[in-house]
PDB file of N, CA and C in Angstrom:
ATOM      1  N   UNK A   1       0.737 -19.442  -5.799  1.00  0.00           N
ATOM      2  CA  UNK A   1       0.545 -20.801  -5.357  1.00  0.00           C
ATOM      3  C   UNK A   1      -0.840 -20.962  -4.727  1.00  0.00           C
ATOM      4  N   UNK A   2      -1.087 -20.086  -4.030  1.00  0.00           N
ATOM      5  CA  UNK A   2      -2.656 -20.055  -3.452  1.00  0.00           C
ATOM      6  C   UNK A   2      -3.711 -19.700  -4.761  1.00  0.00           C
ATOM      7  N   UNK A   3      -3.525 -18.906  -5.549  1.00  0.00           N
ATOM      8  CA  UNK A   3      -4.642 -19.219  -6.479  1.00  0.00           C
ATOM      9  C   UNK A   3      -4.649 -20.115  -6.897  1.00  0.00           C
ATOM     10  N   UNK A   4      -3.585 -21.330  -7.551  1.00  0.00           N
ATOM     11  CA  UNK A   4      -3.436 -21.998  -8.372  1.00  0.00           C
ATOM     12  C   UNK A   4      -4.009 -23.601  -7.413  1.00  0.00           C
ATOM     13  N   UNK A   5      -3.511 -23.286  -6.468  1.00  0.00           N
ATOM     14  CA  UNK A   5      -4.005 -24.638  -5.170  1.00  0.00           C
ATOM     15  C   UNK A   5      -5.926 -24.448  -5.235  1.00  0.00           C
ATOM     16  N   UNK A   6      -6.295 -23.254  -5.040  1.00  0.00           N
ATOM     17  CA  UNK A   6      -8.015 -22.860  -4.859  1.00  0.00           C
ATOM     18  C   UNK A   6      -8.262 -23.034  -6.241  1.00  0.00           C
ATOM     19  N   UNK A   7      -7.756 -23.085  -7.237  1.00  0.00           N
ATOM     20  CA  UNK A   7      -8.298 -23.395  -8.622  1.00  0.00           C
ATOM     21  C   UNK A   7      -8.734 -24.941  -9.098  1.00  0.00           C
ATOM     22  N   UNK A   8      -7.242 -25.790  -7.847  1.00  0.00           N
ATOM     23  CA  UNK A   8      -7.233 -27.067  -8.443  1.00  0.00           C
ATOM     24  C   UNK A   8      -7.850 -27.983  -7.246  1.00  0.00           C
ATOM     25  N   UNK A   9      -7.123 -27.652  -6.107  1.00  0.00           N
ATOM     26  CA  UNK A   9      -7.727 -27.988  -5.112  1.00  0.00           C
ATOM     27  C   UNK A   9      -6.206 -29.277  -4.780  1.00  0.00           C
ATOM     28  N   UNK A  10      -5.127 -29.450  -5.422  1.00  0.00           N
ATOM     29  CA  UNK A  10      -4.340 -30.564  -4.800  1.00  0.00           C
ATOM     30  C   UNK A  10      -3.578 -30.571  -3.628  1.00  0.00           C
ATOM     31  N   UNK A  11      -3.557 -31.389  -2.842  1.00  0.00           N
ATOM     32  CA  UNK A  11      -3.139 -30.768  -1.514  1.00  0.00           C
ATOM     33  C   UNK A  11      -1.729 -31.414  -1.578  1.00  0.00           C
ATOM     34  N   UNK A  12      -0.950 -31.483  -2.798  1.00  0.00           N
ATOM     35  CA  UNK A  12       0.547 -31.126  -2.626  1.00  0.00           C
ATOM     36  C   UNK A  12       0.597 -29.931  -2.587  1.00  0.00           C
ATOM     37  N   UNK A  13       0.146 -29.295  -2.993  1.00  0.00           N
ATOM     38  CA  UNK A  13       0.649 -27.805  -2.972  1.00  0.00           C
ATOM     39  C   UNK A  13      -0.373 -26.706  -2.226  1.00  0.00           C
ATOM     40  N   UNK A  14      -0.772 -27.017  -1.071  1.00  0.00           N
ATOM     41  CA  UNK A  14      -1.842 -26.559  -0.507  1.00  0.00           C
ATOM     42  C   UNK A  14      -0.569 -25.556   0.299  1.00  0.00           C
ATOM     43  N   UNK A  15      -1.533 -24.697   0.859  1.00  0.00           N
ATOM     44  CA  UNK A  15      -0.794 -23.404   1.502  1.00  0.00           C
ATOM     45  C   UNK A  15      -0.570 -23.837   2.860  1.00  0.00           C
ATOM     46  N   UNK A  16       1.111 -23.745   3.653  1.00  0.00           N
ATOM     47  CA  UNK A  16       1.096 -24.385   4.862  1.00  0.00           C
ATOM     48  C   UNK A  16       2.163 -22.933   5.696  1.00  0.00           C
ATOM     49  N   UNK A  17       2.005 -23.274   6.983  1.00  0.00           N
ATOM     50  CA  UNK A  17       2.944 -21.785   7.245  1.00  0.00           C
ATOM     51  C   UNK A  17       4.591 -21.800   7.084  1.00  0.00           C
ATOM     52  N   UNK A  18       4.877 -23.093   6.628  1.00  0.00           N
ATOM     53  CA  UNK A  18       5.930 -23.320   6.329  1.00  0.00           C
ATOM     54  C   UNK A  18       6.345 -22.517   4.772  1.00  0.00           C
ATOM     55  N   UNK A  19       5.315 -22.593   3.514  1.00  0.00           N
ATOM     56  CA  UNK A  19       5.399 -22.026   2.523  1.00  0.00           C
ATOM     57  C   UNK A  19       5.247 -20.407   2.799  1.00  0.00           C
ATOM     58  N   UNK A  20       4.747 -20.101   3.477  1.00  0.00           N
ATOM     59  CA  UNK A  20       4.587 -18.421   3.809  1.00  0.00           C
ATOM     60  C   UNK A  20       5.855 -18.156   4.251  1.00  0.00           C
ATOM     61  N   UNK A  21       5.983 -19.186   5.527  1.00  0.00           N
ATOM     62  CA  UNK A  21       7.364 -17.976   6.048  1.00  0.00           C
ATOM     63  C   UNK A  21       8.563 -18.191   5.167  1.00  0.00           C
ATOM     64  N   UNK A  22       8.456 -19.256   3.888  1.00  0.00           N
ATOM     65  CA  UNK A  22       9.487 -19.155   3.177  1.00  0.00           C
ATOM     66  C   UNK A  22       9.705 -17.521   1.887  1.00  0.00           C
ATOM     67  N   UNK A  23       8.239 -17.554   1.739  1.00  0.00           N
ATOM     68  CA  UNK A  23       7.930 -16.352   0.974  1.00  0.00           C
ATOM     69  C   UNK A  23       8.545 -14.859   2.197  1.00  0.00           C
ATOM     70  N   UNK A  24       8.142 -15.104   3.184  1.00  0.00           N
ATOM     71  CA  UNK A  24       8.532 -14.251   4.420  1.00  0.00           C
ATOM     72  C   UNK A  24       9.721 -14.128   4.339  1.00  0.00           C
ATOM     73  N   UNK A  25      10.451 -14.988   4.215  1.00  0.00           N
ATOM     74  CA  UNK A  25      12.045 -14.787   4.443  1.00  0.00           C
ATOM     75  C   UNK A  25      12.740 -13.955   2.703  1.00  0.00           C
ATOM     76  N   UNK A  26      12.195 -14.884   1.817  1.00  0.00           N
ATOM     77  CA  UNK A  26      12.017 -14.163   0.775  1.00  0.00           C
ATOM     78  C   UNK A  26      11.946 -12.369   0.683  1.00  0.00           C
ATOM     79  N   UNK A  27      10.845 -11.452   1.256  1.00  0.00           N
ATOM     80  CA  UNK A  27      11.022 -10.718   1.936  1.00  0.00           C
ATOM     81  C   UNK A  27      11.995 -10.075   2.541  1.00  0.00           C
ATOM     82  N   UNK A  28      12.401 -10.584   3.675  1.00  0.00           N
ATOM     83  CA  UNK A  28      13.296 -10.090   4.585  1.00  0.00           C
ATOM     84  C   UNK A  28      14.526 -10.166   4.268  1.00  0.00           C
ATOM     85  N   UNK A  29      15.193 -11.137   3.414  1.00  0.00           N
ATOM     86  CA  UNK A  29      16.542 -11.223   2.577  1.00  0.00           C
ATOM     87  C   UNK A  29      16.468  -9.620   1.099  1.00  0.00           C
ATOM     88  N   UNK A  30      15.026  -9.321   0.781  1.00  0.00           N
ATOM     89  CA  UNK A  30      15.191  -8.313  -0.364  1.00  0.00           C
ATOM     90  C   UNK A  30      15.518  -6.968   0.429  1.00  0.00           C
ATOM     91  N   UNK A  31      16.361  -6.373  -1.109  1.00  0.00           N
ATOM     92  CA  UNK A  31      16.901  -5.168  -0.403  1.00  0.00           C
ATOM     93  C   UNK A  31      16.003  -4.203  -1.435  1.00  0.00           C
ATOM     94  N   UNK A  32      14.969  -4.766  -1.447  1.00  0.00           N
ATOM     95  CA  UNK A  32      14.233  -3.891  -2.401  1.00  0.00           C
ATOM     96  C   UNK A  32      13.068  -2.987  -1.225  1.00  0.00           C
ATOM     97  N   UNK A  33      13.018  -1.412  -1.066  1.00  0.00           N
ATOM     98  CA  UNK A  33      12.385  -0.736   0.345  1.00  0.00           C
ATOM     99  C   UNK A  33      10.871  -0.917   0.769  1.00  0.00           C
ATOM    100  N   UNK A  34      10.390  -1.420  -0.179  1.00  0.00           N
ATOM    101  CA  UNK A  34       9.020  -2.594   0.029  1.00  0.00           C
ATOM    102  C   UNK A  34       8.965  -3.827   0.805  1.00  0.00           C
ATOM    103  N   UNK A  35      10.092  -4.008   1.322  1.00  0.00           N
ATOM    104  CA  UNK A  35      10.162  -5.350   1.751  1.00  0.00           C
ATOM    105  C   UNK A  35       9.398  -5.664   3.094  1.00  0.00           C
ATOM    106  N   UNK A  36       9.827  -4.547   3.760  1.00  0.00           N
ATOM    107  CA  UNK A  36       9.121  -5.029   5.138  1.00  0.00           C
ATOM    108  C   UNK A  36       7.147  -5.147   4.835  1.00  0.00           C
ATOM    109  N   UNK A  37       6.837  -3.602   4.316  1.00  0.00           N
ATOM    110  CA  UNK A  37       5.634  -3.664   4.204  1.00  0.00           C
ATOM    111  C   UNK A  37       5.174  -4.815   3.167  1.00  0.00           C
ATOM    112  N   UNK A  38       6.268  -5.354   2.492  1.00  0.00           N
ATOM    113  CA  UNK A  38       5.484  -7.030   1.376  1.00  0.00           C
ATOM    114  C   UNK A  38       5.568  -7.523   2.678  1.00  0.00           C
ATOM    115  N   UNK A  39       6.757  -8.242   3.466  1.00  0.00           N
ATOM    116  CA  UNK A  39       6.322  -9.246   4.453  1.00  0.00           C
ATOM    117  C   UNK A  39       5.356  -9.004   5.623  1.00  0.00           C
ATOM    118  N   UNK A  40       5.228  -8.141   5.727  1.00  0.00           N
ATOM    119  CA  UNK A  40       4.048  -7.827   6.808  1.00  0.00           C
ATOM    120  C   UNK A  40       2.517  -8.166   6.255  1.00  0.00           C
ATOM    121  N   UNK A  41       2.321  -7.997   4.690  1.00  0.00           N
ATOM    122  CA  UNK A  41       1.437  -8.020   4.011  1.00  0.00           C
ATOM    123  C   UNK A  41       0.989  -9.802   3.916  1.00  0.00           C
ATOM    124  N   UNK A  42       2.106 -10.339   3.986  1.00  0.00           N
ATOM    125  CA  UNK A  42       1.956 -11.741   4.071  1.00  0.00           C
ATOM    126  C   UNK A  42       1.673 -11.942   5.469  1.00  0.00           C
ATOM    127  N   UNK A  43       2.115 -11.285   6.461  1.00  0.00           N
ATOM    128  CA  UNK A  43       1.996 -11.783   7.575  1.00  0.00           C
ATOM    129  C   UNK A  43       0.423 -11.692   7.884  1.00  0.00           C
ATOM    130  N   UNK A  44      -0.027 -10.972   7.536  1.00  0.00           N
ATOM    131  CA  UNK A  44      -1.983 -10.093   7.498  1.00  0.00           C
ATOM    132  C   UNK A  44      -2.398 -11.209   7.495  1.00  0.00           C
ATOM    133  N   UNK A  45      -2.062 -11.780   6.085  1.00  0.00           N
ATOM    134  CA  UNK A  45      -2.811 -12.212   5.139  1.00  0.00           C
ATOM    135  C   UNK A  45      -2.909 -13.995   6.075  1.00  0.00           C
ATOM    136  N   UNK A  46      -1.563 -14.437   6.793  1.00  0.00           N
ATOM    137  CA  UNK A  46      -1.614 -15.792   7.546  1.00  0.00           C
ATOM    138  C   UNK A  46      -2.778 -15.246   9.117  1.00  0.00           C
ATOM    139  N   UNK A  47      -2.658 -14.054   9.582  1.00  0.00           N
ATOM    140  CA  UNK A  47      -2.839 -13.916  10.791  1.00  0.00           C
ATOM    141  C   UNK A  47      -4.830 -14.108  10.375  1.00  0.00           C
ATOM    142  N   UNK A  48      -5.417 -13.332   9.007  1.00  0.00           N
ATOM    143  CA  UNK A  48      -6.454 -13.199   9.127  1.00  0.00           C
ATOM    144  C   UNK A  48      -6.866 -14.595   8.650  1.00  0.00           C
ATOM    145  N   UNK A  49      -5.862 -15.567   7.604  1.00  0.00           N
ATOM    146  CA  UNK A  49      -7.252 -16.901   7.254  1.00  0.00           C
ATOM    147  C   UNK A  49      -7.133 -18.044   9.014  1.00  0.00           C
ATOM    148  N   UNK A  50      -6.053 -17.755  10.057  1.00  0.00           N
ATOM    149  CA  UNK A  50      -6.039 -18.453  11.232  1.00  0.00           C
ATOM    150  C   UNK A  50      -7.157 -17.496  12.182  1.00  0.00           C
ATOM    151  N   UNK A  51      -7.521 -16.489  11.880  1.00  0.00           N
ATOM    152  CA  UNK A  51      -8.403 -15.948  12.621  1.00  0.00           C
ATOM    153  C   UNK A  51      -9.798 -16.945  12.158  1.00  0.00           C
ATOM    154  N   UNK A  52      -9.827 -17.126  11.227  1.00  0.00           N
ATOM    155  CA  UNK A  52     -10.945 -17.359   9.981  1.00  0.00           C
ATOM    156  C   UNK A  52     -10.954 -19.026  10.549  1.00  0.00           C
ATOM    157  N   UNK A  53     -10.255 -19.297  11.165  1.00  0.00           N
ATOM    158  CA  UNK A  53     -10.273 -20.708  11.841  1.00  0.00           C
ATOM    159  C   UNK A  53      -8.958 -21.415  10.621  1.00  0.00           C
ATOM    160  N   UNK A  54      -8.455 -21.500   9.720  1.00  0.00           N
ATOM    161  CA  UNK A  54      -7.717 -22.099   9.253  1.00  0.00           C
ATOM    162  C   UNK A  54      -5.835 -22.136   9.920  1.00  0.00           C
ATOM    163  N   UNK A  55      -6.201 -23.173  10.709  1.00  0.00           N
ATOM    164  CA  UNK A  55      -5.078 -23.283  11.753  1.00  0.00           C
ATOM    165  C   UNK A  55      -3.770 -23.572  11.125  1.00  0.00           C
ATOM    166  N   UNK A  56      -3.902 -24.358   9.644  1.00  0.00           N
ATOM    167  CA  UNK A  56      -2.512 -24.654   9.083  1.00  0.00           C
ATOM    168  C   UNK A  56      -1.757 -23.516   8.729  1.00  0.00           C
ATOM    169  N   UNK A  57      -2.478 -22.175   8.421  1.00  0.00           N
ATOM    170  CA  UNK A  57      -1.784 -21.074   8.246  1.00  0.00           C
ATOM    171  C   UNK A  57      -1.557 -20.332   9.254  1.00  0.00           C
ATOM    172  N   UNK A  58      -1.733 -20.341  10.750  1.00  0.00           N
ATOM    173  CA  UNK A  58      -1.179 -20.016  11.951  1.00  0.00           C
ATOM    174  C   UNK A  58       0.427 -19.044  11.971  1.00  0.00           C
ATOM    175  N   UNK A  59       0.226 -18.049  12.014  1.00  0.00           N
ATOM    176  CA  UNK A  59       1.765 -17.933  11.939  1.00  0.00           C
ATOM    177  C   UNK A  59       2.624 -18.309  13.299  1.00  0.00           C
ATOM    178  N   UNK A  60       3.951 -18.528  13.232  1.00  0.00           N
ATOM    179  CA  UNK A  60       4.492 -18.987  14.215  1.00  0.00           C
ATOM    180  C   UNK A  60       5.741 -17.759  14.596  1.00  0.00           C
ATOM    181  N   UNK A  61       6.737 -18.444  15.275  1.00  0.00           N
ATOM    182  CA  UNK A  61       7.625 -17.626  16.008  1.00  0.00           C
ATOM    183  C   UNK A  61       8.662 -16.897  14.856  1.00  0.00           C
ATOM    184  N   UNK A  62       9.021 -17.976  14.049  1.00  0.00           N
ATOM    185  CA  UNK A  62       9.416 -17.850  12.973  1.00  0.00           C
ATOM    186  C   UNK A  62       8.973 -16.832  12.142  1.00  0.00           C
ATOM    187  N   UNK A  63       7.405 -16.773  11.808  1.00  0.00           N
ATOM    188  CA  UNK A  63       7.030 -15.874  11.096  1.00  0.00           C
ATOM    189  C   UNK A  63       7.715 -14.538  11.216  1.00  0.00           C
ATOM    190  N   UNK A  64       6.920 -14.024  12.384  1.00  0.00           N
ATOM    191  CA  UNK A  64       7.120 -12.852  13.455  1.00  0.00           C
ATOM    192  C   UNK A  64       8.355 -12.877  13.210  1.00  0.00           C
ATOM    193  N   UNK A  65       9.306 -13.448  13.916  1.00  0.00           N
ATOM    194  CA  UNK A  65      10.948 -13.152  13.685  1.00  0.00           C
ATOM    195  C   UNK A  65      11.526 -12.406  12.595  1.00  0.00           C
ATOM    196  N   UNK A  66      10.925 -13.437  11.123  1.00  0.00           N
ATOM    197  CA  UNK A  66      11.147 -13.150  10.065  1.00  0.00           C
ATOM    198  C   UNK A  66      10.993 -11.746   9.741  1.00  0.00           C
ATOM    199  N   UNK A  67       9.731 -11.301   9.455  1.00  0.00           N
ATOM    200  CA  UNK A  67       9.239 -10.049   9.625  1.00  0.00           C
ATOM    201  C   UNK A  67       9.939  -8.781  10.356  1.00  0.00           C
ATOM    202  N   UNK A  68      10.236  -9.043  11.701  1.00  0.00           N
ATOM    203  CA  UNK A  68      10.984  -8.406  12.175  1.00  0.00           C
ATOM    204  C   UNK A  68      12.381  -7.974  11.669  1.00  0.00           C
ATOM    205  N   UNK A  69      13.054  -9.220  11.388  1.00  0.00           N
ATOM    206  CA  UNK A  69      14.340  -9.278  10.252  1.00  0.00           C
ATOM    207  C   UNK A  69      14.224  -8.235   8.993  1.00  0.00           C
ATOM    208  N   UNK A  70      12.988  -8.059   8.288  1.00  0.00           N
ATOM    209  CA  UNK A  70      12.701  -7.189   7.108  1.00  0.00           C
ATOM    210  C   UNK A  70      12.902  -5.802   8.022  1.00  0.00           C
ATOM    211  N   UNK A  71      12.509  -5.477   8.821  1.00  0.00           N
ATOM    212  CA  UNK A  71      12.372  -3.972   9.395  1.00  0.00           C
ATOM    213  C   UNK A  71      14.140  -3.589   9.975  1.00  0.00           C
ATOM    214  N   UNK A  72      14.741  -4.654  10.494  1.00  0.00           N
ATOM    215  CA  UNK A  72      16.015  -4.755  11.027  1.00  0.00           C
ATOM    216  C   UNK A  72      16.864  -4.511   9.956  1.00  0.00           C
ATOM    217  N   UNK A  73      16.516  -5.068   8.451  1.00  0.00           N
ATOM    218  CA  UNK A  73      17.744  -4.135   7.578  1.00  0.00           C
ATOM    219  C   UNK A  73      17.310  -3.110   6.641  1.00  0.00           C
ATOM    220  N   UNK A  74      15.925  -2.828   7.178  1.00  0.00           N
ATOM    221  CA  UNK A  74      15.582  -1.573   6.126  1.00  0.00           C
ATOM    222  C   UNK A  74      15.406  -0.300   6.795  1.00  0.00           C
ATOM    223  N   UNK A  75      15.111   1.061   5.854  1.00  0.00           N
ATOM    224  CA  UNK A  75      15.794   2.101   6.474  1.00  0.00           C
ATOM    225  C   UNK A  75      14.043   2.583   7.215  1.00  0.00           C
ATOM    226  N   UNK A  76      13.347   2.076   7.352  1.00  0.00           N
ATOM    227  CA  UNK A  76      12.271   2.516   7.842  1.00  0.00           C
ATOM    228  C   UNK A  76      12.587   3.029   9.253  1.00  0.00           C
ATOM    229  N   UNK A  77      11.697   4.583   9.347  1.00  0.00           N
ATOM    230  CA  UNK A  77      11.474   5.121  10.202  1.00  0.00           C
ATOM    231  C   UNK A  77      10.805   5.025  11.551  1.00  0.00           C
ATOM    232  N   UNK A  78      10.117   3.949  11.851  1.00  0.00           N
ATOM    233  CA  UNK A  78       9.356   3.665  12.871  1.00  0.00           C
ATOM    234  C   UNK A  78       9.620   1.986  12.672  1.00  0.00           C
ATOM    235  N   UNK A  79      10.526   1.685  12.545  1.00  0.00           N
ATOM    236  CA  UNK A  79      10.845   0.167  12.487  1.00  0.00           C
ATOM    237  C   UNK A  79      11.060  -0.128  13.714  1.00  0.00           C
ATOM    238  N   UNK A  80      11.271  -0.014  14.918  1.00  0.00           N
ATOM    239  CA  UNK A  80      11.377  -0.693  16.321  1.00  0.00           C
ATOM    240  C   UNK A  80       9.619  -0.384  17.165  1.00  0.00           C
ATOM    241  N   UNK A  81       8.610   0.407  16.802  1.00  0.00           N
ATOM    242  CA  UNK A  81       7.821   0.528  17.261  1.00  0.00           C
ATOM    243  C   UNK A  81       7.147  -0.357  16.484  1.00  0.00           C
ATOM    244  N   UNK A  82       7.102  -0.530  15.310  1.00  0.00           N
ATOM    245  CA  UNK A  82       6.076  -1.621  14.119  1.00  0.00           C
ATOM    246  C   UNK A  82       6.366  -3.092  14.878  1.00  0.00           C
ATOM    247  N   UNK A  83       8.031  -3.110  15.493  1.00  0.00           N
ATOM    248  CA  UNK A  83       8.319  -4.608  15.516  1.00  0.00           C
ATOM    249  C   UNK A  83       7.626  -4.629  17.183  1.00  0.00           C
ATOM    250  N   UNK A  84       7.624  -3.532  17.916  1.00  0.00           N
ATOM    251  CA  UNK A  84       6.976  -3.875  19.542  1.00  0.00           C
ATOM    252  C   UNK A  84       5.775  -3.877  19.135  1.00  0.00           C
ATOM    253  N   UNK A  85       4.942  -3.743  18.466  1.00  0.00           N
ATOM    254  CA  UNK A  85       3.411  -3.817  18.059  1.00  0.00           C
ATOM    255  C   UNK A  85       3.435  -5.789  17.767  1.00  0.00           C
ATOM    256  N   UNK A  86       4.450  -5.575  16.688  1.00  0.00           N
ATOM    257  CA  UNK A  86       4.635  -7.182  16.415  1.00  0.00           C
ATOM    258  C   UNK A  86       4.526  -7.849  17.255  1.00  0.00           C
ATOM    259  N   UNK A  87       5.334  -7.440  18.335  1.00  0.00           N
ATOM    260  CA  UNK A  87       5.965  -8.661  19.424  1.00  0.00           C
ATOM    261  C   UNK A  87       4.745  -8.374  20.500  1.00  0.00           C
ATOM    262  N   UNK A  88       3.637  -7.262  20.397  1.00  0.00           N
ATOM    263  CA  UNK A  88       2.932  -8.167  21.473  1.00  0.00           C
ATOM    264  C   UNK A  88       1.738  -8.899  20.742  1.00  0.00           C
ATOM    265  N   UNK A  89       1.475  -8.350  19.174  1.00  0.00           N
ATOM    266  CA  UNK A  89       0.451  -9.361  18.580  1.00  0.00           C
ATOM    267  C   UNK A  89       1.293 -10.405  18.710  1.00  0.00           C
ATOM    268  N   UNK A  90       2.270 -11.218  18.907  1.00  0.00           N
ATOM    269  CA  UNK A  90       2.213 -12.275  18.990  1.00  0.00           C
ATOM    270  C   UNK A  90       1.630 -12.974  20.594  1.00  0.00           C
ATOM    271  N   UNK A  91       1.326 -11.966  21.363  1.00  0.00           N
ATOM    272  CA  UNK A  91       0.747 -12.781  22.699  1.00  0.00           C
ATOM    273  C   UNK A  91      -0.755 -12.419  22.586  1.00  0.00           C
ATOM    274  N   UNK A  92      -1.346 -11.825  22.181  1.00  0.00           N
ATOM    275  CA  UNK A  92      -2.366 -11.787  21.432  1.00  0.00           C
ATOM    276  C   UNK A  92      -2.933 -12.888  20.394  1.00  0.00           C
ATOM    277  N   UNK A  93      -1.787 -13.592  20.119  1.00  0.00           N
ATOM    278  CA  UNK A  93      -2.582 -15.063  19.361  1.00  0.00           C
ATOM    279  C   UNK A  93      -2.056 -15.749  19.788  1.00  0.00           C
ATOM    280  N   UNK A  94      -1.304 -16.050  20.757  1.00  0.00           N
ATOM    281  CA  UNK A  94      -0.754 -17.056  21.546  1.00  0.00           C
ATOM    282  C   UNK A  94       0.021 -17.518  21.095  1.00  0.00           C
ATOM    283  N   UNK A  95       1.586 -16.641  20.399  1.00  0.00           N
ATOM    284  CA  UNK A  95       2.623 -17.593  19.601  1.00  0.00           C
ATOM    285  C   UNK A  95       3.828 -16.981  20.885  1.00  0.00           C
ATOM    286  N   UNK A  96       4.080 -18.737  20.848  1.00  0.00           N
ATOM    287  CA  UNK A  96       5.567 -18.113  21.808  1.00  0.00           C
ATOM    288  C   UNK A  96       6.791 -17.846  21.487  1.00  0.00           C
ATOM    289  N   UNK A  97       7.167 -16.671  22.222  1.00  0.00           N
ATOM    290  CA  UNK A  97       8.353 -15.908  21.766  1.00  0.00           C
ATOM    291  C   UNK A  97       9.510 -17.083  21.776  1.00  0.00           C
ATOM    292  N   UNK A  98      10.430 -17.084  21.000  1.00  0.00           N
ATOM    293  CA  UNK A  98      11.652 -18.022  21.370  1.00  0.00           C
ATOM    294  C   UNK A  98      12.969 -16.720  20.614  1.00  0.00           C
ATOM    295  N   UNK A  99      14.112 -17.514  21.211  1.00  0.00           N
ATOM    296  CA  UNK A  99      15.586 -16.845  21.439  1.00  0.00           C
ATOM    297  C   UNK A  99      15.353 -16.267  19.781  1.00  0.00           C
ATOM    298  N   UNK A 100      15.000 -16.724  18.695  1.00  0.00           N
ATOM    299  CA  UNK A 100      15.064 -15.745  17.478  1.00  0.00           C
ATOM    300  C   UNK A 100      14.157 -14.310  17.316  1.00  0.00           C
ATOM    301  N   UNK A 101      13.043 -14.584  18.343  1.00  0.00           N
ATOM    302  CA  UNK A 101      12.405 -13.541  18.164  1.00  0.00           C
ATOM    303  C   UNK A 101      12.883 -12.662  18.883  1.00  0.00           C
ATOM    304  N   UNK A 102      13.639 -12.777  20.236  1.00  0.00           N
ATOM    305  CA  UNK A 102      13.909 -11.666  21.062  1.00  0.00           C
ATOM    306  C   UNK A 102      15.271 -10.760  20.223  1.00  0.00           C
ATOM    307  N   UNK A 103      16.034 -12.013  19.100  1.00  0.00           N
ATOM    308  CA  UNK A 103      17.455 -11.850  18.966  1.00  0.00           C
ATOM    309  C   UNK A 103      16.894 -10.804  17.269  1.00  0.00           C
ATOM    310  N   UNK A 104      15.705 -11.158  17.007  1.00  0.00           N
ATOM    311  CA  UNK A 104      15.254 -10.046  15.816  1.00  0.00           C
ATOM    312  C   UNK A 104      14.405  -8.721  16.436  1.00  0.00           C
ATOM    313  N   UNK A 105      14.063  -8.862  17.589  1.00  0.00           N
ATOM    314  CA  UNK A 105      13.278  -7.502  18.079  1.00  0.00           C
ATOM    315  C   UNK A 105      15.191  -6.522  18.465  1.00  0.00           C
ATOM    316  N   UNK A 106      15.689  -7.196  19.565  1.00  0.00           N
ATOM    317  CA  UNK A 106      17.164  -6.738  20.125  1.00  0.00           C
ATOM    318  C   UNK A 106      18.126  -6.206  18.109  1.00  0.00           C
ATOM    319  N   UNK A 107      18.027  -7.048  17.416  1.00  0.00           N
ATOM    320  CA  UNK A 107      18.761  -6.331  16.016  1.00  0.00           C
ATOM    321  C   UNK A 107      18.373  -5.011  15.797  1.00  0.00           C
ATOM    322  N   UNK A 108      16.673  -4.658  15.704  1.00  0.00           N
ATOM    323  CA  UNK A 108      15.956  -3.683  15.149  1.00  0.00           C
ATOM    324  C   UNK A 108      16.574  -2.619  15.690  1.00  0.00           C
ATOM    325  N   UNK A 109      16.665  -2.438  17.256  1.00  0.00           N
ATOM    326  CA  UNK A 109      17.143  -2.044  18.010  1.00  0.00           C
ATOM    327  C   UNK A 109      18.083  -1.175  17.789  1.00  0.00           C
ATOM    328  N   UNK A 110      19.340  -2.280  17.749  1.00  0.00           N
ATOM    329  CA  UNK A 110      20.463  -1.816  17.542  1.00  0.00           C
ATOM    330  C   UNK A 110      20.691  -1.550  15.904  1.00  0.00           C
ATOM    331  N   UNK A 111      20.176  -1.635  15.275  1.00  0.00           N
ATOM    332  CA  UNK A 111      20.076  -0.705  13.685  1.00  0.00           C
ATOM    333  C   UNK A 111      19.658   0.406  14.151  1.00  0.00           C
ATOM    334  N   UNK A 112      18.371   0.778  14.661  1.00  0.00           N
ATOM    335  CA  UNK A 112      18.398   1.923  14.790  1.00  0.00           C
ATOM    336  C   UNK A 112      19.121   2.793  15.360  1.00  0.00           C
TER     337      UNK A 112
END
């Protein structure tokens, strides 16, 4: 969708963080063992064009949550330390934690 939006330029289909964290959740619902590292890969990819100043791709609480959710049902080995790295880049860009993010860091947790 992002090449095809930078090819044409229409801003129905322009990239918003609403379309990411749907791809994100996308992600975090697969039980395929790539999943966390695909949604994290998306997550990069929102954190570096809002670094870049493009604020519509900002990730939000949601994002993060999401993400976290991918590590919470997969069998990864360092999945509660990846998600406390997570959870303080999110005060690091100033996204505030809300009851899903604490209730996806607390899952990881208790999977492990």
């Amino acid at each position: 969708m992002v090449k095809r939006f930078n090819e044409i330029g229409d801003s129905l289909i322009a990239p918003s963080v609403v379309s990411y964290n749907t791809l994100l959740n996308a992600w975090a619902k697969s039980d395929k063992p790539e999943a966390p590292a695909m949604a994290e890969m998306v997550l990069e990819e929102m954190v570096e064009a809002s670094r870049n100043g493009d604020t519509q791709l900002k990730p939000d609480a949601i994002s993060f949550s999401t993400v976290m959710d991918a590590y919470a049902r997969s069998d990864e080995r360092n999945a509660s330390r990846r998600c406390e790295e997570l959870f303080q880049m999110m005060d690091e860009l100033g996204v505030k934690k809300n009851v899903y993010t604490f209730s996806a860091l607390q899952n990881v947790f208790a999977r492990e």
